[in-house]
C-alpha atoms as a PDB file:
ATOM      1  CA  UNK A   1      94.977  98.536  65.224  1.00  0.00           C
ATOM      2  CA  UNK A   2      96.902 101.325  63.832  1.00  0.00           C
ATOM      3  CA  UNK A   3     100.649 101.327  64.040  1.00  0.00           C
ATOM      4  CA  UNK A   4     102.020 102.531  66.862  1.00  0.00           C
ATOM      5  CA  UNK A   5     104.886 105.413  66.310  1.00  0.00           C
ATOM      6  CA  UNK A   6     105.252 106.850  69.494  1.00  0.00           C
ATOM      7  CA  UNK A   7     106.949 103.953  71.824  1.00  0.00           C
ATOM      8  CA  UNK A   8     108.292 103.958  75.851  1.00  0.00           C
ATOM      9  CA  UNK A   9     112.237 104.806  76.165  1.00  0.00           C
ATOM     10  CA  UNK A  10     114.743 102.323  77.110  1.00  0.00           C
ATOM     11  CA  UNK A  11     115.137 103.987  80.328  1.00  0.00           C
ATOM     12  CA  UNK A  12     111.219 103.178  81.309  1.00  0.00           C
ATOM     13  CA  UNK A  13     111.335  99.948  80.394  1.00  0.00           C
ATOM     14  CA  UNK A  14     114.394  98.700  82.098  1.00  0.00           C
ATOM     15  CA  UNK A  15     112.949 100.914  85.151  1.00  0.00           C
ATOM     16  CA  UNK A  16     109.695  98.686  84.628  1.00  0.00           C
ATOM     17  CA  UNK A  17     111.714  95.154  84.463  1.00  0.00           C
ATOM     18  CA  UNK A  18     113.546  96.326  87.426  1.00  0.00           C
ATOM     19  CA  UNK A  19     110.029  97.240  89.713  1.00  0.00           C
ATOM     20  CA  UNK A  20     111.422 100.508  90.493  1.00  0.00           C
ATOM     21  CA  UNK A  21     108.929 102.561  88.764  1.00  0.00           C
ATOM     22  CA  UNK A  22     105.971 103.844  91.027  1.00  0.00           C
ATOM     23  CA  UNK A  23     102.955 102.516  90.750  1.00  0.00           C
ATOM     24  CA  UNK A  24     101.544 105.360  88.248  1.00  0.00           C
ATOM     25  CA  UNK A  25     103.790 105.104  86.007  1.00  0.00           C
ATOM     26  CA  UNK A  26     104.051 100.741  86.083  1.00  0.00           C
ATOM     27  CA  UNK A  27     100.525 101.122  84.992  1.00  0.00           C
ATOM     28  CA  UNK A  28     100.805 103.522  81.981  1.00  0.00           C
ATOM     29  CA  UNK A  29     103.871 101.046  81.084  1.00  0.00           C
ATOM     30  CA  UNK A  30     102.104  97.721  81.658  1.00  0.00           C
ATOM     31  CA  UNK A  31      98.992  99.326  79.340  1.00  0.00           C
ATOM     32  CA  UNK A  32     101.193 100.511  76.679  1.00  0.00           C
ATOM     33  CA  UNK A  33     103.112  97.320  76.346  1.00  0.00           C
ATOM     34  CA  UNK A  34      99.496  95.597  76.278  1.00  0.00           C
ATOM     35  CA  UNK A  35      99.686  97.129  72.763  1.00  0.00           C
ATOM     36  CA  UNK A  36     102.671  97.163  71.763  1.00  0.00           C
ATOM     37  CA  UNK A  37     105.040  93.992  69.864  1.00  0.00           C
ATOM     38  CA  UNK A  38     107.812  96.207  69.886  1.00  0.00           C
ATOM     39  CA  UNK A  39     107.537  97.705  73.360  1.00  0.00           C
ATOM     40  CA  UNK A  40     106.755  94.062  74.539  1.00  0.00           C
ATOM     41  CA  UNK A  41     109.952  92.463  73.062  1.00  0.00           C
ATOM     42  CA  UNK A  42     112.210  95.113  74.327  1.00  0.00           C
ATOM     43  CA  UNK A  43     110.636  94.386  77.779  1.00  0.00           C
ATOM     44  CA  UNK A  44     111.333  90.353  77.667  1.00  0.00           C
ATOM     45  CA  UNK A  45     115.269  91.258  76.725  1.00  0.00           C
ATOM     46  CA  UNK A  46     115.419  93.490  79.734  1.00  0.00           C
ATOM     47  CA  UNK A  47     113.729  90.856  81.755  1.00  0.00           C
ATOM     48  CA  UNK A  48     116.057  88.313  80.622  1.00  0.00           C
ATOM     49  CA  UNK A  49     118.928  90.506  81.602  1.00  0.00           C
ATOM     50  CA  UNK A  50     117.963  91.423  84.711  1.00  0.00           C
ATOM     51  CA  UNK A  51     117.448  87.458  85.668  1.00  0.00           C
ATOM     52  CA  UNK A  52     120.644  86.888  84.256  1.00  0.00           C
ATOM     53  CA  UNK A  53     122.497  89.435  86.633  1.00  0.00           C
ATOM     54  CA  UNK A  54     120.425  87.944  89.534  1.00  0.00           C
ATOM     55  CA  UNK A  55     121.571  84.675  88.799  1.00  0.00           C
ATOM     56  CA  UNK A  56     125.166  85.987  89.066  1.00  0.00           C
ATOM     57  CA  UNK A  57     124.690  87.961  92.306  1.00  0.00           C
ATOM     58  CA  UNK A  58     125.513  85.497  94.322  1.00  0.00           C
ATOM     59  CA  UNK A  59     123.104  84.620  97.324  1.00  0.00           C
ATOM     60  CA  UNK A  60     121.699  87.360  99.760  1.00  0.00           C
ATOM     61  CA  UNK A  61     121.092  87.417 103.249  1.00  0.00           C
ATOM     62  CA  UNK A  62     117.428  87.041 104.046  1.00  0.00           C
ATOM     63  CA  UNK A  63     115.301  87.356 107.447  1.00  0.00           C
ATOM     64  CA  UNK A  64     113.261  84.146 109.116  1.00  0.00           C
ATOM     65  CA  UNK A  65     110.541  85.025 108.064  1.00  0.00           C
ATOM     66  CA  UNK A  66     111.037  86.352 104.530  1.00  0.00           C
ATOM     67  CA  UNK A  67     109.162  83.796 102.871  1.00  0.00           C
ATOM     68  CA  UNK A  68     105.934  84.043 104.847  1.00  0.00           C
ATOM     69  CA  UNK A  69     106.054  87.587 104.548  1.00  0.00           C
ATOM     70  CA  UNK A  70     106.706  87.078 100.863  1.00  0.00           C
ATOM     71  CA  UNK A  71     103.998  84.402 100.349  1.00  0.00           C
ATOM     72  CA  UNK A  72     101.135  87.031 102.631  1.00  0.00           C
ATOM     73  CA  UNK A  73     101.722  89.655  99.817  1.00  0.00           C
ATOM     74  CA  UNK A  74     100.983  87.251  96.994  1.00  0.00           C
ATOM     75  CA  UNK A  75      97.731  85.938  99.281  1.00  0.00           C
ATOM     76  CA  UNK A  76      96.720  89.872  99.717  1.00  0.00           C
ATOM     77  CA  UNK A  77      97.456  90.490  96.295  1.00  0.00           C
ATOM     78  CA  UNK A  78      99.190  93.869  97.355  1.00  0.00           C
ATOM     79  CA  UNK A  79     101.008  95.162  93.636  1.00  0.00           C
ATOM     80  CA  UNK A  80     102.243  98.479  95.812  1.00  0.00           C
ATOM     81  CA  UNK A  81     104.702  95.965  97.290  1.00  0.00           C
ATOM     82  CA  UNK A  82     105.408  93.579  95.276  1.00  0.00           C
ATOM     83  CA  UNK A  83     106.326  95.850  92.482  1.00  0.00           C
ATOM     84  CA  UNK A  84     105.259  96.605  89.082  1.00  0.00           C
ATOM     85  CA  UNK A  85     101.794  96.180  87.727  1.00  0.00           C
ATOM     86  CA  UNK A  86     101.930  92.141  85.648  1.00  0.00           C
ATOM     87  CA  UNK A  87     102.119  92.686  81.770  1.00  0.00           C
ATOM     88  CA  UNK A  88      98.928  91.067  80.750  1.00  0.00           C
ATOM     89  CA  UNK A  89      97.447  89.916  77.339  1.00  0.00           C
ATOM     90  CA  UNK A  90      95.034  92.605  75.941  1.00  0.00           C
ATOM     91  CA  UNK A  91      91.371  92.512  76.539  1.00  0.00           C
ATOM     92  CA  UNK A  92      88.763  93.378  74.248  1.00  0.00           C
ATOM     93  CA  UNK A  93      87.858  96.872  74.454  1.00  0.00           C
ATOM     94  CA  UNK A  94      88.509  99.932  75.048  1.00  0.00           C
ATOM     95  CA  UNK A  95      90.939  99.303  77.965  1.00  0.00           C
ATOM     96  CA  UNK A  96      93.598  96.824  78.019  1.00  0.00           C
ATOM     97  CA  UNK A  97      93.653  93.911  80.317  1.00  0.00           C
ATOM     98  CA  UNK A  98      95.911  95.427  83.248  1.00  0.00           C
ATOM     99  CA  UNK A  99      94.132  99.244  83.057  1.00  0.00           C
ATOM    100  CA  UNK A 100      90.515  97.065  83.332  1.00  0.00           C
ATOM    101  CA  UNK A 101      92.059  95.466  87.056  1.00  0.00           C
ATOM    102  CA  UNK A 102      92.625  99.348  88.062  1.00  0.00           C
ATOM    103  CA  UNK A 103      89.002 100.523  86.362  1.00  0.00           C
ATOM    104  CA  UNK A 104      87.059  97.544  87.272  1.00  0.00           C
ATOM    105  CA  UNK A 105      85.965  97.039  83.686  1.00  0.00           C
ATOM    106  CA  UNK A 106      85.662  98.516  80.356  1.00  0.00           C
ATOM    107  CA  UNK A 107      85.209 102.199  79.647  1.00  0.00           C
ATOM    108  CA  UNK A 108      81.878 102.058  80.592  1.00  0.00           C
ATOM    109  CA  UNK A 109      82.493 101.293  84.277  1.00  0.00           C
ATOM    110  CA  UNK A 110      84.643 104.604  84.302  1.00  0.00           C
ATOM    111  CA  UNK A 111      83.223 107.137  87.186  1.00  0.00           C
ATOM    112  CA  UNK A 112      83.754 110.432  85.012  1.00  0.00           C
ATOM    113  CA  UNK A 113      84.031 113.911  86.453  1.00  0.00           C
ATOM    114  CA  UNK A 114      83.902 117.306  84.727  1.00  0.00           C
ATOM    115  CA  UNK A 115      86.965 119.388  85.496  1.00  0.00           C
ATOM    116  CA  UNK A 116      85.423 122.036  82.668  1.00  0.00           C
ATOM    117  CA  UNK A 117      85.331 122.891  78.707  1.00  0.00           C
ATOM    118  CA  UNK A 118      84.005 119.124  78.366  1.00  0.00           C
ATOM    119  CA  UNK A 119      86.970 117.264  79.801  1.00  0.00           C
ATOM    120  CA  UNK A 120      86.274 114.834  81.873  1.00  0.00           C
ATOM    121  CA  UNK A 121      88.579 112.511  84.190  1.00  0.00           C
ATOM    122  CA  UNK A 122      88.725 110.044  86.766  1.00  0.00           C
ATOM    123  CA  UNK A 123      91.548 109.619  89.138  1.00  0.00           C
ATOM    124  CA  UNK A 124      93.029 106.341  89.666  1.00  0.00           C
ATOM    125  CA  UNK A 125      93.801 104.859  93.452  1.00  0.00           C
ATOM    126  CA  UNK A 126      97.832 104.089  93.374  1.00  0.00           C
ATOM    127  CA  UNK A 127     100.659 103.795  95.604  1.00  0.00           C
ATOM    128  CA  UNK A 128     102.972 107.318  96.725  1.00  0.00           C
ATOM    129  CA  UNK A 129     105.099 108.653  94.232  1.00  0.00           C
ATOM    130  CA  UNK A 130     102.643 109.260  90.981  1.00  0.00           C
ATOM    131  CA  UNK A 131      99.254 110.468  90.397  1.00  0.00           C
ATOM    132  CA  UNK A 132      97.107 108.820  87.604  1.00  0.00           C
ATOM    133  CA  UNK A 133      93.814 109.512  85.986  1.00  0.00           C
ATOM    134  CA  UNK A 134      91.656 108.678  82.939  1.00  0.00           C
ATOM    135  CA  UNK A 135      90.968 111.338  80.829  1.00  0.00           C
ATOM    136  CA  UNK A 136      87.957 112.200  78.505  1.00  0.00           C
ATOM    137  CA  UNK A 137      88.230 114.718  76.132  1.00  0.00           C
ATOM    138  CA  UNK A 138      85.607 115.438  73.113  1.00  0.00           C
ATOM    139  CA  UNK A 139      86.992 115.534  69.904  1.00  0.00           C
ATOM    140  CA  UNK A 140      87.478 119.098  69.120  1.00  0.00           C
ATOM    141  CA  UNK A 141      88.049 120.271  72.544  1.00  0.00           C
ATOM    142  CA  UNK A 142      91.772 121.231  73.965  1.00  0.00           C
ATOM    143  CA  UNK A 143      93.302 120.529  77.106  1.00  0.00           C
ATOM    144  CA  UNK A 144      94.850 124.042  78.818  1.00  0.00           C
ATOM    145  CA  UNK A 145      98.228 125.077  77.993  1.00  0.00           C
ATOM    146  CA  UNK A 146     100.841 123.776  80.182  1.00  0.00           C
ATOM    147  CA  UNK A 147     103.963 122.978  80.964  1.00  0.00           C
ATOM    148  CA  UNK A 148     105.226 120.004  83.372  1.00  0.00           C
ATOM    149  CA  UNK A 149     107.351 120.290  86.935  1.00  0.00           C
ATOM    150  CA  UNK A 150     108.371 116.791  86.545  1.00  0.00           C
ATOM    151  CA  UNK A 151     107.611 113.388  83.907  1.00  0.00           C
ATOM    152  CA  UNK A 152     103.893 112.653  82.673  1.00  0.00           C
ATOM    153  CA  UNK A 153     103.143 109.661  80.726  1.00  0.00           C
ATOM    154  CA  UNK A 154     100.249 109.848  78.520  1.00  0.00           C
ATOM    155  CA  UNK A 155      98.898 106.580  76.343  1.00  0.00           C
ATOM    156  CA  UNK A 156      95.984 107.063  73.984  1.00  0.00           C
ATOM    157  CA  UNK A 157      93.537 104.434  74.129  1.00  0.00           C
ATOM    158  CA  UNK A 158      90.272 105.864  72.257  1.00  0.00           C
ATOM    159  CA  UNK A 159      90.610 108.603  69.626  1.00  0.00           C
ATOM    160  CA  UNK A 160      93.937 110.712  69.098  1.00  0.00           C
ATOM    161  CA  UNK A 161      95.223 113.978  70.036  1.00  0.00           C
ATOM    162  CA  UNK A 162      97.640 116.831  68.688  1.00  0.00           C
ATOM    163  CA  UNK A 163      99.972 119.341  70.204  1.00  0.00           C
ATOM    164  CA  UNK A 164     102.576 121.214  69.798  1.00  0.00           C
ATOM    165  CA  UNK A 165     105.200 118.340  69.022  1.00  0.00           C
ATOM    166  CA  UNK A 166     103.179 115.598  67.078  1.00  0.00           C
ATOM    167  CA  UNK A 167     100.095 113.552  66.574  1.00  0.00           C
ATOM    168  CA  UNK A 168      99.505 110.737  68.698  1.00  0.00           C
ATOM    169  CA  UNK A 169      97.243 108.045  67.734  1.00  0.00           C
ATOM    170  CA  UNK A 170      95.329 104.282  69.906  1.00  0.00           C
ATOM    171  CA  UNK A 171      98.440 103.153  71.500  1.00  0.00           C
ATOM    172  CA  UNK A 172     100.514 106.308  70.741  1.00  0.00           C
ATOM    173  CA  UNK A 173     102.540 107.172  74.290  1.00  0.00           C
ATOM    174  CA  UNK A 174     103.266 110.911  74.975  1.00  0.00           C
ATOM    175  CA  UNK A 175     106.694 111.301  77.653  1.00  0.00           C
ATOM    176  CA  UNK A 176     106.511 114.866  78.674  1.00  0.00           C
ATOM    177  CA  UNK A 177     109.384 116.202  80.655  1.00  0.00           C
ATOM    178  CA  UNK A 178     110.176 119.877  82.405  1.00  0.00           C
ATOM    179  CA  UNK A 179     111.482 121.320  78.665  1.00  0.00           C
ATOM    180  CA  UNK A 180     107.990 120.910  77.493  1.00  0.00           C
ATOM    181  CA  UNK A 181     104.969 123.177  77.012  1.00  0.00           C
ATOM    182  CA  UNK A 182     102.182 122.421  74.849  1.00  0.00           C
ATOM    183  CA  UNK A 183      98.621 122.402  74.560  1.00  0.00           C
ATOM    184  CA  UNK A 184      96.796 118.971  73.398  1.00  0.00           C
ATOM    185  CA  UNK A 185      94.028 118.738  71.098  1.00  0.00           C
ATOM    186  CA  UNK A 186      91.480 115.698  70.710  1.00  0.00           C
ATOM    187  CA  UNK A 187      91.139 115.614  66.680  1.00  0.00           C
ATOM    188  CA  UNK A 188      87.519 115.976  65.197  1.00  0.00           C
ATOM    189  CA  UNK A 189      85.078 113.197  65.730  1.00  0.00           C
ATOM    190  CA  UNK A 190      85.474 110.236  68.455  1.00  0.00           C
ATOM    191  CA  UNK A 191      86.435 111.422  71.894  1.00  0.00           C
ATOM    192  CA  UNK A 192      90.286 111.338  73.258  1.00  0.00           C
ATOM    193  CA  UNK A 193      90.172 108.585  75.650  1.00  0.00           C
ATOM    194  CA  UNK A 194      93.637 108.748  77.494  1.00  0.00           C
ATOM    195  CA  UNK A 195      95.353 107.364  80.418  1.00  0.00           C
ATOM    196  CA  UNK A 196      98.245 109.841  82.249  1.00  0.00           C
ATOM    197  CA  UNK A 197     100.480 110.067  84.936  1.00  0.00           C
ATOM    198  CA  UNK A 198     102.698 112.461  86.308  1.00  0.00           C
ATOM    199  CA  UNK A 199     105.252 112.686  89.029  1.00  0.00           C
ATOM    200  CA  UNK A 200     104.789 116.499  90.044  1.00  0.00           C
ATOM    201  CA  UNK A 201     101.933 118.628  89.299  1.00  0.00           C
ATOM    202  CA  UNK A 202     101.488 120.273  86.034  1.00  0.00           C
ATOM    203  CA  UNK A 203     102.387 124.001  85.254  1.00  0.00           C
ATOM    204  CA  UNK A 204      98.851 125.403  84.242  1.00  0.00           C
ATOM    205  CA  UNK A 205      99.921 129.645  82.077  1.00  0.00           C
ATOM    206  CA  UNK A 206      96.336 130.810  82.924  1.00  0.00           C
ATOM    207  CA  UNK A 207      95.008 131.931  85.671  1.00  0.00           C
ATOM    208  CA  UNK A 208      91.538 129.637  85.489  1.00  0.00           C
ATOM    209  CA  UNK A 209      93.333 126.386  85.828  1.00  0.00           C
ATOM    210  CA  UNK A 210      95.737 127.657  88.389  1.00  0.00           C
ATOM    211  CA  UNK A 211      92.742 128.114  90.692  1.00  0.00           C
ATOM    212  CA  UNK A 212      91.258 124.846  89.796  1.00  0.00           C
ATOM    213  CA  UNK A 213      94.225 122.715  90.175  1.00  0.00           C
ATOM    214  CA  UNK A 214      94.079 121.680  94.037  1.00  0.00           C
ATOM    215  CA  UNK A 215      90.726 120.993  93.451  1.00  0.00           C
ATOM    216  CA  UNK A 216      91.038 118.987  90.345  1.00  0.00           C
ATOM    217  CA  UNK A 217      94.203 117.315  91.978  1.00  0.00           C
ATOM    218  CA  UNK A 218      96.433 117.693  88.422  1.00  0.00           C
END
């Protein structure tokens, strides 16, 4: 694999050790430090700080039936609740190991849908608080100009892409805030395979994707 350049903040990270990221965003995180040594040691420092300060919190108050409760969610296997997506080993593929438990598989088992100029996506089922969604983008094609009313996360996972900031390459993470407008590019060749999420919807300057946006849920 290439080297990665483009790497999740401190902030996310520690936001990720600490399950209060939602559920979006955990799995853009959990996928990109799938791929990533460095992103992947910063994570087990954070963890090992944050069971450090648990250790010295001193012991909490808890309800009768905390445990049950506790040990119902495991049985259910409800990740909404029980916090952020597992860090898994990566899988061959396409798609890392935690992104194939949201797809159901490789890239092949992805239900695609055309949103128009040859971009493709599928939305992702999560928790409140983030939207999600695989997209597909042929190499050559761009995705609309726009600008962002909150955070998006975007990892690259097939392919690469360019805008107005830098390239970003197979494991390459993109954190877009409100200062940012831009307009991405899939480079020549192999399709842009990407996974994003965002926190608000995006801020579409023409009047095409304005129109299409409720439908297209961005």
């Amino acid at each position: 694999m290439n080297k990665i350049r483009h790497h999740l903040t401190d902030s996310l990270l520690m936001s990720y050790s600490a399950g209060t990221l939602p559920e979006g965003f955990s799995l853009v995180v959990a996928t990109h430090v799938s791929m990533c040594d460095d992103c992947r040691a910063r994570m087990t420092e954070f963890d090992a700080v944050g069971g450090e300060l648990m250790m010295q919190s001193g012991d909490a108050d808890l309800s009768d039936d905390s445990l049950a409760a506790t040990l119902a969610l495991i049985a259910a296997g409800d990740s909404s609740d029980l916090g952020a997506t597992k860090t898994k080993p990566r899988a061959k593929g396409v798609f890392p190991t935690p992104l194939q438990d949201y797809v159901g598989g490789d890239a092949e088992a992805v239900k695609w849908r055309r949103v128009g100029g040859g971009v493709r996506q599928m939305i992702l089922k999560t928790g409140k608080g983030s939207s999600v969604r695989l997209l597909y983008i042929p190499g050559g094609a761009a995705v609309p100009d726009h600008g962002h009313r909150g955070t998006e996360l975007t990892l690259v996972l097939q392919g690469a892409f360019k805008d107005d900031t830098d390239r970003f390459d197979v494991g390459d993470i993109e954190i877009a805030t409100e200062d940012l407008e831009h307009t991405p590019v899939a480079e020549e060749g192999q399709a842009c395979i990407c996974l994003a999420a965002t926190d608000a919807p995006l801020r579409f300057n023409s009047l095409v994707p304005r129109i299409a946006q409720p439908f297209l849920r961005i």
